[in-house]
N, C-alpha and C. Protein backbone atom coordinates (compact mmCIF):
# COMPACT_ATOMS: atom_id res chain seq x y z
N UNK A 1 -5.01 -10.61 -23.33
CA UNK A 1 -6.24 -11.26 -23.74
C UNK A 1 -7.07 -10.26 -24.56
N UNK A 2 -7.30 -10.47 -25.89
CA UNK A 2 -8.42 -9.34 -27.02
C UNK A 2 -9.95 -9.39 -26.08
N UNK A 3 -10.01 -8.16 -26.08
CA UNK A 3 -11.09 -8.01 -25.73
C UNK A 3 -12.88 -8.96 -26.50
N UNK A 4 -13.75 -8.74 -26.05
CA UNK A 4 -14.82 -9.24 -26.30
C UNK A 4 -14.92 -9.00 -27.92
N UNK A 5 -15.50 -9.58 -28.90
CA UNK A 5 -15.36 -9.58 -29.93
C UNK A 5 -16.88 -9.68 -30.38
N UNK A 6 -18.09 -8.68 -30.61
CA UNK A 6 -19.54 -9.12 -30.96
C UNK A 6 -19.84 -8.81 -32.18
N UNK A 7 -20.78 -9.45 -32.98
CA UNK A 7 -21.30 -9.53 -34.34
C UNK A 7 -21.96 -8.37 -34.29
N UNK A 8 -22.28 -7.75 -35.92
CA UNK A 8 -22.83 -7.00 -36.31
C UNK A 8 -24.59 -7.66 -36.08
N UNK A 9 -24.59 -8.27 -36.18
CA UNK A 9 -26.34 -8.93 -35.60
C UNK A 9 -25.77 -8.61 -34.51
N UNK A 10 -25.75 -9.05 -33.34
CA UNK A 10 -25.39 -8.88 -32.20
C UNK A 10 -25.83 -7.41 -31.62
N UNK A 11 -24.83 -6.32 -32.30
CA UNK A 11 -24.71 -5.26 -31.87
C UNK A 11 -25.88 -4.13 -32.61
N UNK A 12 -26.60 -4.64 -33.31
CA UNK A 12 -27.98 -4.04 -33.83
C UNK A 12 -28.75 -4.21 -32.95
N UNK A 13 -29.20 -5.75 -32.19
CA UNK A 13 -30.23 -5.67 -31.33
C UNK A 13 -29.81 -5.67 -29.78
N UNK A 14 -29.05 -5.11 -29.68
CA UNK A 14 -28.61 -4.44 -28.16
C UNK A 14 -28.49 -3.87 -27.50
N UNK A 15 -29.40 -2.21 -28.28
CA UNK A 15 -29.57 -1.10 -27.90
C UNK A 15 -28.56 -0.22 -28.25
N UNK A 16 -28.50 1.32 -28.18
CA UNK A 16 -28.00 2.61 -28.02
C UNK A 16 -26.18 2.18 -27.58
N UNK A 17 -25.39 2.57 -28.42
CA UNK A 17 -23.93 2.43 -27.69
C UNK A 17 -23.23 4.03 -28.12
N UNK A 18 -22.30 3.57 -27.35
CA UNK A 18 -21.15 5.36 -27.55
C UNK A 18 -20.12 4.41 -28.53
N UNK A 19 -19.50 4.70 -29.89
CA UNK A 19 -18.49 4.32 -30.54
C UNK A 19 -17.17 5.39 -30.32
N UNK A 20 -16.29 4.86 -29.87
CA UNK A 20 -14.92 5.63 -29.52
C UNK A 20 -13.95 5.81 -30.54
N UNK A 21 -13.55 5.03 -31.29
CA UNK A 21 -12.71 4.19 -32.68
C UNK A 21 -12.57 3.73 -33.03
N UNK A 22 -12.19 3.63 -34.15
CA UNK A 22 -12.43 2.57 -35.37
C UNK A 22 -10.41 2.88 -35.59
N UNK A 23 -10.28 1.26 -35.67
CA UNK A 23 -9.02 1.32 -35.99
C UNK A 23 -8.70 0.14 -37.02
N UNK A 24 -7.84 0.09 -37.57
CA UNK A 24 -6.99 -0.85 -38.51
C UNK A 24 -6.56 -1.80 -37.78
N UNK A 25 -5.79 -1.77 -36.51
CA UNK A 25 -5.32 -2.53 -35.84
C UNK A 25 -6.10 -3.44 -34.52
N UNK A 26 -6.04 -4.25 -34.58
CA UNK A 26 -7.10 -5.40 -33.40
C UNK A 26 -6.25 -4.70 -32.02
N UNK A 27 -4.71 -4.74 -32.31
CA UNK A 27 -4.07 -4.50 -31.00
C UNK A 27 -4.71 -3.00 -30.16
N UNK A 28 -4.72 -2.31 -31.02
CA UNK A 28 -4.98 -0.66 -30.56
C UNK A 28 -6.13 -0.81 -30.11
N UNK A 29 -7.78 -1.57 -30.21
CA UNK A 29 -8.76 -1.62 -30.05
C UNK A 29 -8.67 -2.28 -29.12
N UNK A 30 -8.40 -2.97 -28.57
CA UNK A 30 -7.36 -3.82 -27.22
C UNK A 30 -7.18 -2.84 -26.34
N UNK A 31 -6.39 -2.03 -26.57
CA UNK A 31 -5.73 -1.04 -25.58
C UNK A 31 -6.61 -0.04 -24.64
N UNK A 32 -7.63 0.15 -26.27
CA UNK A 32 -8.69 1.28 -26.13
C UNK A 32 -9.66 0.34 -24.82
N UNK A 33 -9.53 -0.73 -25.31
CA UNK A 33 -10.74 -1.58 -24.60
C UNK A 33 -10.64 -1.65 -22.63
N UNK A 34 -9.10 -1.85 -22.84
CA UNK A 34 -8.47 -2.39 -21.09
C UNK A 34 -7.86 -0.88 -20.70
N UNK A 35 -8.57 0.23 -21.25
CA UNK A 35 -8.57 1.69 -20.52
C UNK A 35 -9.91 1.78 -19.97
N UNK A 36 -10.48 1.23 -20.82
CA UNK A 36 -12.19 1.49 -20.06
C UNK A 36 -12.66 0.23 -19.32
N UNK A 37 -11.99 -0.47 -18.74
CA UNK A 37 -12.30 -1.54 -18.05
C UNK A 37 -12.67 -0.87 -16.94
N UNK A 38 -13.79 -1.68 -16.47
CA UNK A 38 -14.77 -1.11 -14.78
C UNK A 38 -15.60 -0.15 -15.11
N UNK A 39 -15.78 1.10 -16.53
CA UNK A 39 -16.61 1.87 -16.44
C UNK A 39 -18.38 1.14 -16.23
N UNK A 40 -19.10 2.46 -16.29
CA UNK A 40 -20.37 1.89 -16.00
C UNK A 40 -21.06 0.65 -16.82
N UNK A 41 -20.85 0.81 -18.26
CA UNK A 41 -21.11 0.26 -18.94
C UNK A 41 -19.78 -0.75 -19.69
N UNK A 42 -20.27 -2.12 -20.52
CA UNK A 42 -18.72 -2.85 -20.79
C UNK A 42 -18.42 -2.08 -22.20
N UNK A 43 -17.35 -2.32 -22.21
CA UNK A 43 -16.17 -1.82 -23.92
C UNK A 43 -16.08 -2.93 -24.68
N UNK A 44 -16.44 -3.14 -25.62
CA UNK A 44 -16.58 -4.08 -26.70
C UNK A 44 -15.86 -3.59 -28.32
N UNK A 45 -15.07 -5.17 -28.36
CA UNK A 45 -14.53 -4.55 -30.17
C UNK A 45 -16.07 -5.20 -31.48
N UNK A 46 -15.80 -4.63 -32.14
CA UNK A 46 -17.32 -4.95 -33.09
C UNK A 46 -16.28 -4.95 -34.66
N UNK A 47 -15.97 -5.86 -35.21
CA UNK A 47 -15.17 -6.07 -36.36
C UNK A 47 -15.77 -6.03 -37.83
N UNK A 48 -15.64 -5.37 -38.73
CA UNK A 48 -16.19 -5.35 -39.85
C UNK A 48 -14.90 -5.03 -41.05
N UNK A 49 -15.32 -5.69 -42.21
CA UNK A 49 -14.80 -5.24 -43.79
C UNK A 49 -14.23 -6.43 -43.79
N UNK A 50 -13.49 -6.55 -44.90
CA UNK A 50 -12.35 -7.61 -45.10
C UNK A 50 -10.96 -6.63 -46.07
N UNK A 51 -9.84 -7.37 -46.01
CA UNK A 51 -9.03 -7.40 -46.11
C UNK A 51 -8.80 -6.38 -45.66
N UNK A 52 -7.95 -4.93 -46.80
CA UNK A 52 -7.25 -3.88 -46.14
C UNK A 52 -8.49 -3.25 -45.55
N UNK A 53 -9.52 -3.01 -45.30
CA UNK A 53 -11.49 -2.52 -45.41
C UNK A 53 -11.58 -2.99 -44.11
N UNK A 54 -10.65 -4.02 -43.54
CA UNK A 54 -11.32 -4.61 -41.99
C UNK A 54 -11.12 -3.13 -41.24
N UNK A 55 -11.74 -3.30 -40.33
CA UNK A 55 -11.96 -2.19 -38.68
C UNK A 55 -12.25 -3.20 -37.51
N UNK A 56 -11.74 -2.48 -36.79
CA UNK A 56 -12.12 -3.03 -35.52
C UNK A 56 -12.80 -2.27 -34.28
N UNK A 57 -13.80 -1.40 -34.05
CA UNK A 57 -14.68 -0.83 -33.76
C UNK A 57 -14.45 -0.74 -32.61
N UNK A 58 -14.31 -0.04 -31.75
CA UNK A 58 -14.48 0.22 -30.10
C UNK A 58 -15.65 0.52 -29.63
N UNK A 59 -16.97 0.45 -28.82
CA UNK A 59 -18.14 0.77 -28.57
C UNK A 59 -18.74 0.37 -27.24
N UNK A 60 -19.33 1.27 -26.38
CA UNK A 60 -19.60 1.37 -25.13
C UNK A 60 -21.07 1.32 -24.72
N UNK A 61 -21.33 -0.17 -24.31
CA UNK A 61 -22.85 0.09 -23.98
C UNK A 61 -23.37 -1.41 -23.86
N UNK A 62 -24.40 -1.79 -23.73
CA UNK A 62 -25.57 -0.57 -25.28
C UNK A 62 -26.12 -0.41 -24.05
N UNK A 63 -26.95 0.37 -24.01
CA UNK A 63 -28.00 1.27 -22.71
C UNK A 63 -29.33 1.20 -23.45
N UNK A 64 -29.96 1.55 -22.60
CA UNK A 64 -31.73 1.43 -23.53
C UNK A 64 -32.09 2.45 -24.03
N UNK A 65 -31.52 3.50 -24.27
CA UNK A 65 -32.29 4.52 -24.73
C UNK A 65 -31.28 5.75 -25.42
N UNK A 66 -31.97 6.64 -25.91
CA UNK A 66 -31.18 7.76 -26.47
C UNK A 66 -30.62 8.91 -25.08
N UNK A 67 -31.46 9.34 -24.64
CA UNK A 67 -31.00 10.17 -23.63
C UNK A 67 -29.87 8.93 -22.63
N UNK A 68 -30.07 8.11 -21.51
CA UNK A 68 -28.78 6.77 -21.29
C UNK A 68 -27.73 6.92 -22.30
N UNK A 69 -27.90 6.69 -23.59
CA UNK A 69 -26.51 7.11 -24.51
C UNK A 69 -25.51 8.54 -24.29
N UNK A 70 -26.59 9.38 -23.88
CA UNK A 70 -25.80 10.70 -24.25
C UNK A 70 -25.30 11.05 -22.78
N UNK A 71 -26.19 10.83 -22.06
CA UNK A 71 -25.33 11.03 -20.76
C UNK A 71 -24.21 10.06 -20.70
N UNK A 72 -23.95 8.33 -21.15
CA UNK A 72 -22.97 7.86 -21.55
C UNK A 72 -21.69 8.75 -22.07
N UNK A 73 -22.13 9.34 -23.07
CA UNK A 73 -21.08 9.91 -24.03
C UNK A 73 -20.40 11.32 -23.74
N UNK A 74 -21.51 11.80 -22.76
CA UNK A 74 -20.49 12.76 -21.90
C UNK A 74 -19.92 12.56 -20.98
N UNK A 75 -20.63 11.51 -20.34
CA UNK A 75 -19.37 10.75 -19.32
C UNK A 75 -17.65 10.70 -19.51
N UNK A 76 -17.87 9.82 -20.75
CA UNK A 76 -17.00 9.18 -21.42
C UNK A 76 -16.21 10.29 -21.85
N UNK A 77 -16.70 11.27 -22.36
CA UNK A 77 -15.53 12.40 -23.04
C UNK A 77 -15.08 13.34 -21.60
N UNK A 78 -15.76 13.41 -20.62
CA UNK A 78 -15.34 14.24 -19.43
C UNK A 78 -14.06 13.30 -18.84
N UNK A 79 -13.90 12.32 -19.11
CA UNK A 79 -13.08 10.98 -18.47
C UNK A 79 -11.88 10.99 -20.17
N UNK A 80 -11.86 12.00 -21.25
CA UNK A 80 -11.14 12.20 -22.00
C UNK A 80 -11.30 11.00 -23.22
N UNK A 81 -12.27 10.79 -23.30
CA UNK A 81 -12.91 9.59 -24.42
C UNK A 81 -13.66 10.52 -25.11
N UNK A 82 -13.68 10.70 -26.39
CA UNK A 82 -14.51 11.74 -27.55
C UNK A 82 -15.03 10.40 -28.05
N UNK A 83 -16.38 10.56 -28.01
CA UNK A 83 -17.60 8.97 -29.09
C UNK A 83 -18.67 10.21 -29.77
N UNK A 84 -18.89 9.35 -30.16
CA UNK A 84 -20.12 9.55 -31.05
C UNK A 84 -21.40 8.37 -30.68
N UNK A 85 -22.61 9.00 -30.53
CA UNK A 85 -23.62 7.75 -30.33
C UNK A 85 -24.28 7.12 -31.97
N UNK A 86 -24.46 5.65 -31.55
CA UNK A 86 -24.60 4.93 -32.53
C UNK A 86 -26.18 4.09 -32.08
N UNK A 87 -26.87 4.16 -33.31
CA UNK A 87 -28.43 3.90 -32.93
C UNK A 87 -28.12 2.66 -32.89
N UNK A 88 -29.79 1.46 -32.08
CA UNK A 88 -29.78 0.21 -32.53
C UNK A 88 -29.70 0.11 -33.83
C-alpha cells in the first residue's frame, strides 16, 4: 500500500518537517516510508515536477516549531536517517 500522498498546499501550512529523500522512484519513497512507521511523528510522500522533473519527497512531521524540528532530526539521524529541516 503507497504511503500517504500530501499536496504542496497541504505541506506549507502544516508546520516544521525533517525531509529524508527525494527520489525518482514512488516505490523507494514507499520503502523509506514503511521503515519509519510508528516513529514519533508520521512519514509522508509529498510529490512534485512532471515528467522526467517528478520527485517523490519523503518528510517527517510537521511539529510546531523550529527547535521540535531539530530535536526531530536528530532523532531521526541517531536511528540512521540523515534529513534536513524544511520551513512551513
Amino acid at each position: 500500500m503507497p504511503a500517504k500522498t500530501v499536496t504542496s498546499h497541504e505541506a506549507a501550512r502544516a508546520g516544521w518537517v525533517v525531509q529524508l529523500g527525494s527520489f525518482a522512484s514512488r516505490a523507494n519513497a514507499d520503502n523509506l516510508v514503511r521503515q519509519l512507521k510508528g516513529r514519533e511523528a508520521p512519514a509522508y510522500v509529498l510529490s512534485g515536477g512532471k515528467g522526467t522533473e517528478l520527485r517523490f519527497k519523503v518528510r517527517v512531521g510537521p511539529v510546531a516549531d523550529r527547535a521540535a524540528a531539530e530535536r526531530l532530526r536528530l532523532k531521526l539521524a541517531k536511528d540512521g536517517h540523515a534529513g534536513s529541516l524544511v520551513a512551513p
